[in-house]
Protein backbone atom coordinates (compact mmCIF):
# COMPACT_ATOMS: atom_id res chain seq x y z
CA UNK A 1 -22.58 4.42 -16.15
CA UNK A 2 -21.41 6.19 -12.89
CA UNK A 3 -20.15 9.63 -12.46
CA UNK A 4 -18.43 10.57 -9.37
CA UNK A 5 -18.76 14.23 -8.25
CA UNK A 6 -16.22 16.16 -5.85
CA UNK A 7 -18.38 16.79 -3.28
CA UNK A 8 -17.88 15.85 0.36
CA UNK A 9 -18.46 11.76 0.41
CA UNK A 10 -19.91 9.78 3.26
CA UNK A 11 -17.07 7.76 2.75
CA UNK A 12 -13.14 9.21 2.61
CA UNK A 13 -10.71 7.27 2.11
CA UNK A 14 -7.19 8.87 3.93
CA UNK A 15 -3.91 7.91 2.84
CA UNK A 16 -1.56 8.11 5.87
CA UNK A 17 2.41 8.70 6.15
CA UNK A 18 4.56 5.68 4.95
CA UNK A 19 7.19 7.03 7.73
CA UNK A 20 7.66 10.55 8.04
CA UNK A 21 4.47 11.69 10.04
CA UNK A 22 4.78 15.32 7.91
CA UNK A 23 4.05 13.85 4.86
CA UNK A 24 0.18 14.03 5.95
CA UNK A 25 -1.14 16.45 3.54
CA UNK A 26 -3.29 19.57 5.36
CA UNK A 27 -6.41 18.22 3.43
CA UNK A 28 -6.21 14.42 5.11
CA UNK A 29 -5.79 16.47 8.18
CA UNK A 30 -9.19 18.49 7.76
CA UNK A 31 -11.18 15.44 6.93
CA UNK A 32 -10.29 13.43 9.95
CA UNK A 33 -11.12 15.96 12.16
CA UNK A 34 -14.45 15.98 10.25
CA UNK A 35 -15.64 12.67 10.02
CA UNK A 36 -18.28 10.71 12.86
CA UNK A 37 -15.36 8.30 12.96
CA UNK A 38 -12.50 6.66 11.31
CA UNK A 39 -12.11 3.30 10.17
CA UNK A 40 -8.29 2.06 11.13
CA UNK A 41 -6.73 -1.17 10.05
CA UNK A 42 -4.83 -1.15 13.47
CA UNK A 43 -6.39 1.45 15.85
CA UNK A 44 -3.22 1.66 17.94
CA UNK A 45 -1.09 2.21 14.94
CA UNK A 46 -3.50 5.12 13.59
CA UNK A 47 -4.33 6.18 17.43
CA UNK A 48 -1.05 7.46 17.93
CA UNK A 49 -0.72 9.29 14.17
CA UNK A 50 -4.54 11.71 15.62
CA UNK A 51 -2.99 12.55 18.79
CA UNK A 52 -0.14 13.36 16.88
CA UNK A 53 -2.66 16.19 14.95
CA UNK A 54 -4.28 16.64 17.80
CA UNK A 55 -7.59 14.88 16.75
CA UNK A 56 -9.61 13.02 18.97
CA UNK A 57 -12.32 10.56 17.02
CA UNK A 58 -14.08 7.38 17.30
CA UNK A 59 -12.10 4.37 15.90
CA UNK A 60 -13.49 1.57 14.45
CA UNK A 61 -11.09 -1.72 13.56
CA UNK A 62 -11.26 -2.80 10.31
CA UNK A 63 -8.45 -5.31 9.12
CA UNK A 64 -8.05 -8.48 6.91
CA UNK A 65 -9.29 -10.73 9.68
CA UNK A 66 -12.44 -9.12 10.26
CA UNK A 67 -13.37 -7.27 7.25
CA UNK A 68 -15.71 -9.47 5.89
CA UNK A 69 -18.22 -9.74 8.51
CA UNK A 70 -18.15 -5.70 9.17
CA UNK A 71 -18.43 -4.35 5.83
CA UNK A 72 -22.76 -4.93 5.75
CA UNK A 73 -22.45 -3.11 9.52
CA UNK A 74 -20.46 -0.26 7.92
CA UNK A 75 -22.45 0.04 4.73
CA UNK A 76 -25.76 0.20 6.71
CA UNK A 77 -24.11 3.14 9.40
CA UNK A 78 -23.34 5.06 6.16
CA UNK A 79 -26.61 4.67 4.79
CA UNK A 80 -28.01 5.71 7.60
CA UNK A 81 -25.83 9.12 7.64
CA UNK A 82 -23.05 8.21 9.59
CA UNK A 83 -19.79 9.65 7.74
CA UNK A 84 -16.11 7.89 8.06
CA UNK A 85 -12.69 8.33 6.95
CA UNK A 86 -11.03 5.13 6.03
CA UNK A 87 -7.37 4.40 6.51
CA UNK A 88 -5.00 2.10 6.91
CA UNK A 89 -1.29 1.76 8.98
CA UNK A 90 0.57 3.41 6.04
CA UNK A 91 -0.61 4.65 2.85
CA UNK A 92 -3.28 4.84 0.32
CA UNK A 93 -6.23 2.61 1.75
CA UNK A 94 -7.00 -0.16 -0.90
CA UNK A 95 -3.76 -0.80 -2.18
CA UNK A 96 -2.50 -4.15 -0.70
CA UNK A 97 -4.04 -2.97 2.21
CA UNK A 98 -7.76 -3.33 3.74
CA UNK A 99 -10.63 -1.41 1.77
CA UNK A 100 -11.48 -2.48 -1.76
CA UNK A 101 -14.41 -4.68 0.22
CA UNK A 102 -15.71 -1.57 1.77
CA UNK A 103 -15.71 0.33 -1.34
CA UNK A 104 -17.35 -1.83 -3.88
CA UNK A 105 -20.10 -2.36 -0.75
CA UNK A 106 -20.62 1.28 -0.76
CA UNK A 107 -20.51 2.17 -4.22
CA UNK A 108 -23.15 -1.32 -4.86
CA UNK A 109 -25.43 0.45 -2.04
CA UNK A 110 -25.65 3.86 -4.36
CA UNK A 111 -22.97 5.16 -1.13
CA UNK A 112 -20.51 8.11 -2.78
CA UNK A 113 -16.57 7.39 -2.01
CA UNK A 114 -13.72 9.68 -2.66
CA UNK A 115 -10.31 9.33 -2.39
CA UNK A 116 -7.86 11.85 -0.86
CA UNK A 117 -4.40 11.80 -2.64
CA UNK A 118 -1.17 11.12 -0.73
CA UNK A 119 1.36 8.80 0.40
CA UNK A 120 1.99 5.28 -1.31
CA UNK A 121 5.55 3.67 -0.71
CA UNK A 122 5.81 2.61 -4.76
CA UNK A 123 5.51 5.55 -6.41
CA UNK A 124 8.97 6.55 -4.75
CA UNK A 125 10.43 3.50 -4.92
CA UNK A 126 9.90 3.34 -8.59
CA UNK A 127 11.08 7.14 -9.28
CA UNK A 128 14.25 6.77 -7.45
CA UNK A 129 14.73 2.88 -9.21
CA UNK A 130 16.80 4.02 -12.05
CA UNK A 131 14.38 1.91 -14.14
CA UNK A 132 11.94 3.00 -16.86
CA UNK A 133 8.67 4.59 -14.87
CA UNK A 134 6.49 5.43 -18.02
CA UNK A 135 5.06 2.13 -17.77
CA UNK A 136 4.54 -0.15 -15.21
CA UNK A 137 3.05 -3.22 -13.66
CA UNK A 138 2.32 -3.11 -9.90
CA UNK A 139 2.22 -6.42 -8.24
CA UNK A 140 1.99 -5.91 -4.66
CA UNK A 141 2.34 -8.70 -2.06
CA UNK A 142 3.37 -12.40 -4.21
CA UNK A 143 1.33 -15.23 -2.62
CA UNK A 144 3.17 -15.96 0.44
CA UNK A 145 2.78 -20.25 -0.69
CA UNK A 146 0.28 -21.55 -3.27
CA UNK A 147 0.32 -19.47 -6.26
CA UNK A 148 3.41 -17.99 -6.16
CA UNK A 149 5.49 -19.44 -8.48
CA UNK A 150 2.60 -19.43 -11.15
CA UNK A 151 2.61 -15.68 -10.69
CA UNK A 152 6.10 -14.82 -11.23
CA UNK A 153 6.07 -17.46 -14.24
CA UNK A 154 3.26 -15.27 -15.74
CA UNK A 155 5.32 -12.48 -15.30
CA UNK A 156 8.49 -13.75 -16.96
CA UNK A 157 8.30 -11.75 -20.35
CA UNK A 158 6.62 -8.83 -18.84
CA UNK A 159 8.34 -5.99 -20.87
CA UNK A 160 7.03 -3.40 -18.10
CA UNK A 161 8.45 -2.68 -15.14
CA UNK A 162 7.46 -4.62 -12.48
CA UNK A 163 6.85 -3.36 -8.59
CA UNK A 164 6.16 -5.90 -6.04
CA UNK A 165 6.00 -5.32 -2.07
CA UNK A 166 7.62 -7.56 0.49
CA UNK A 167 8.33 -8.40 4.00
CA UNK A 168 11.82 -8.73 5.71
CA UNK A 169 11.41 -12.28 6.37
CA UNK A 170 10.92 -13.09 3.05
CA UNK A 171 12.88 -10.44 1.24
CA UNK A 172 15.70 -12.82 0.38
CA UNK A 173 13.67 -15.58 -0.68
CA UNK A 174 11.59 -13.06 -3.15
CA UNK A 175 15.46 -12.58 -4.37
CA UNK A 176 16.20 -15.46 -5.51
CA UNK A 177 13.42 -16.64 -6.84
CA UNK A 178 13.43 -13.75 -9.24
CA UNK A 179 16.63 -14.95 -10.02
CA UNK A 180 15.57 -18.32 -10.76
CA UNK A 181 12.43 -16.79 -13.29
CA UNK A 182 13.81 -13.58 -14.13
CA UNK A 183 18.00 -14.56 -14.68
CA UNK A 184 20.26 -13.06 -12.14
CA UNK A 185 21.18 -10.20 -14.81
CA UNK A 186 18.31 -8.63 -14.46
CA UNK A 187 18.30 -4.84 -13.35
CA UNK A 188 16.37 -4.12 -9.97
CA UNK A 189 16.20 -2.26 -6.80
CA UNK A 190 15.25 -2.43 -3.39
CA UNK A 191 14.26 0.42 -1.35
CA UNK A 192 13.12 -0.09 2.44
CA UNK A 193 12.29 2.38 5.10
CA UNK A 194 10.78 4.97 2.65
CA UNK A 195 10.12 8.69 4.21
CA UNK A 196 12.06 7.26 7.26
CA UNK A 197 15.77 8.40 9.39
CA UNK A 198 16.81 4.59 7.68
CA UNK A 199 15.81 5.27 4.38
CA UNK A 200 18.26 3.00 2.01
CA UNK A 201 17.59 2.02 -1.56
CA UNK A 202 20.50 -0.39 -3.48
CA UNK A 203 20.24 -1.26 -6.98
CA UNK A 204 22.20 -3.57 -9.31
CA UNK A 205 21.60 -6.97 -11.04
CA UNK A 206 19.18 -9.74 -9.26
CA UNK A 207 22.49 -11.51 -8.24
CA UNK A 208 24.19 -8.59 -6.75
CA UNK A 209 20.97 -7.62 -4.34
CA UNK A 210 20.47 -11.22 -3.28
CA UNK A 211 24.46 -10.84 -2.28
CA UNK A 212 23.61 -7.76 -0.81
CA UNK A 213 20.77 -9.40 1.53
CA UNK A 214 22.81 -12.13 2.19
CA UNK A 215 25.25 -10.01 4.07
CA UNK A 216 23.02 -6.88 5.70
CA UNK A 217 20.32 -8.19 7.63
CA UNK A 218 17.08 -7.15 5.88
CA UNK A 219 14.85 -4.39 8.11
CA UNK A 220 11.89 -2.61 7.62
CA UNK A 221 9.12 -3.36 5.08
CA UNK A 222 10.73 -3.78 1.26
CA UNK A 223 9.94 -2.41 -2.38
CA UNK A 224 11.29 -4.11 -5.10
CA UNK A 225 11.15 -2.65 -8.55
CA UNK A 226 12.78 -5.12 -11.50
CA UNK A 227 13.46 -3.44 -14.96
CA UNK A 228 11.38 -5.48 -17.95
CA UNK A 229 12.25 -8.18 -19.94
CA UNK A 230 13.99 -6.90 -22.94
């Protein structure tokens, strides 16, 4: 059994602005000027959000390419005292981002971890849907090839509603192919841009938003929430 307290962790992680640089919360801004250093997912990305609060602090890159081979490095800094706030380009480290590694290291090398609370792009994105929010399913990122199909066939009488990220490059494909597993009558919405002077979020049927796409040139990084199976 573990039992985590609330006092100050060697390891923080920092959820960051999905957009709007104000949506930092005075609390993310205290521990970054805190920690030894902070572990970014792009340190030019992050780089520019400190000097924006006026923090200056060691970086360290941390990002799906390399995260493998640096999380014994990290864990072994933090047991030997070091103390780091983790976060990532936008939002809550972890989630379809870079950081569930380093946390289950830490935590499996008796390390503490807290979490700060703030930004996520679905939470929005599902309030703003129109669609039933009690209960939900969030899917993040589909497979980008193998395995993708098999998930959204797993999915197909999922009575929940169902949030899945997605790139503008493959926001119309994502489209139809809910169409194709889902039927084109199916209520959804797309939101893109969240916090941001281009916010936009459409809704309608599965047919109507891949209609939508067809004609507007998709921008910005996309959440799509679909209503249950009924």
């Amino acid at each position: 059994m573990e039992v985590s307290g609330s006092s100050k962790a060697p390891l923080v992680l920092v959820p960051t602005p999905v957009g709007n640089l104000d949506d930092i919360t005075l609390r993310a801004v205290k521990v970054l000027g805190e920690m030894d250093a902070v572990i970014a997912e792009d340190t030019r990305v992050s780089g520019r959000l400190l000097q924006h609060l006026g923090i200056s602090r060691p970086m360290i890159s941390f990002h799906t390419n390399n995260e493998h081979r640096m999380v014994d490095q990290l864990v072994q800094r933090l047991t030997n005292g070091e103390r780091f706030a983790l976060v990532t380009d936008a939002g809550t480290p972890g989630v379809s981002d870079p950081g569930f590694l380093l946390v289950r290291a830490a935590l499996q090398a008796g390390i503490a971890v807290e979490c700060l609370p703030g930004a996520t792009a679905f939470v929005p994105a599902l309030v703003v849907s129109g669609l039933p929010c009690d209960r939900f399913t969030f899917e993040g990122f589909l497979p980008p090839k193998k395995g993708r199909r098999t998930r959204l066939e797993a999915l197909r009488s999922e009575e929940r509603t169902m949030v899945f990220y997605e790139s503008p490059h493959r926001i119309l494909r994502a489209l139809k192919e809910f169409v194709e597993v889902f039927s084109g009558e199916r209520r959804a919405s797309v939101s893109r841009e969240l916090s941001k002077l281009h916010e936009e979020t459409v809704r309608g049927t599965l047919t109507e938003l891949v209609t939508h796409f067809t004609t507007h040139e998709p921008r910005g990084e996309f959440v799509v929430v679909i209503g249950g199976s009924e």
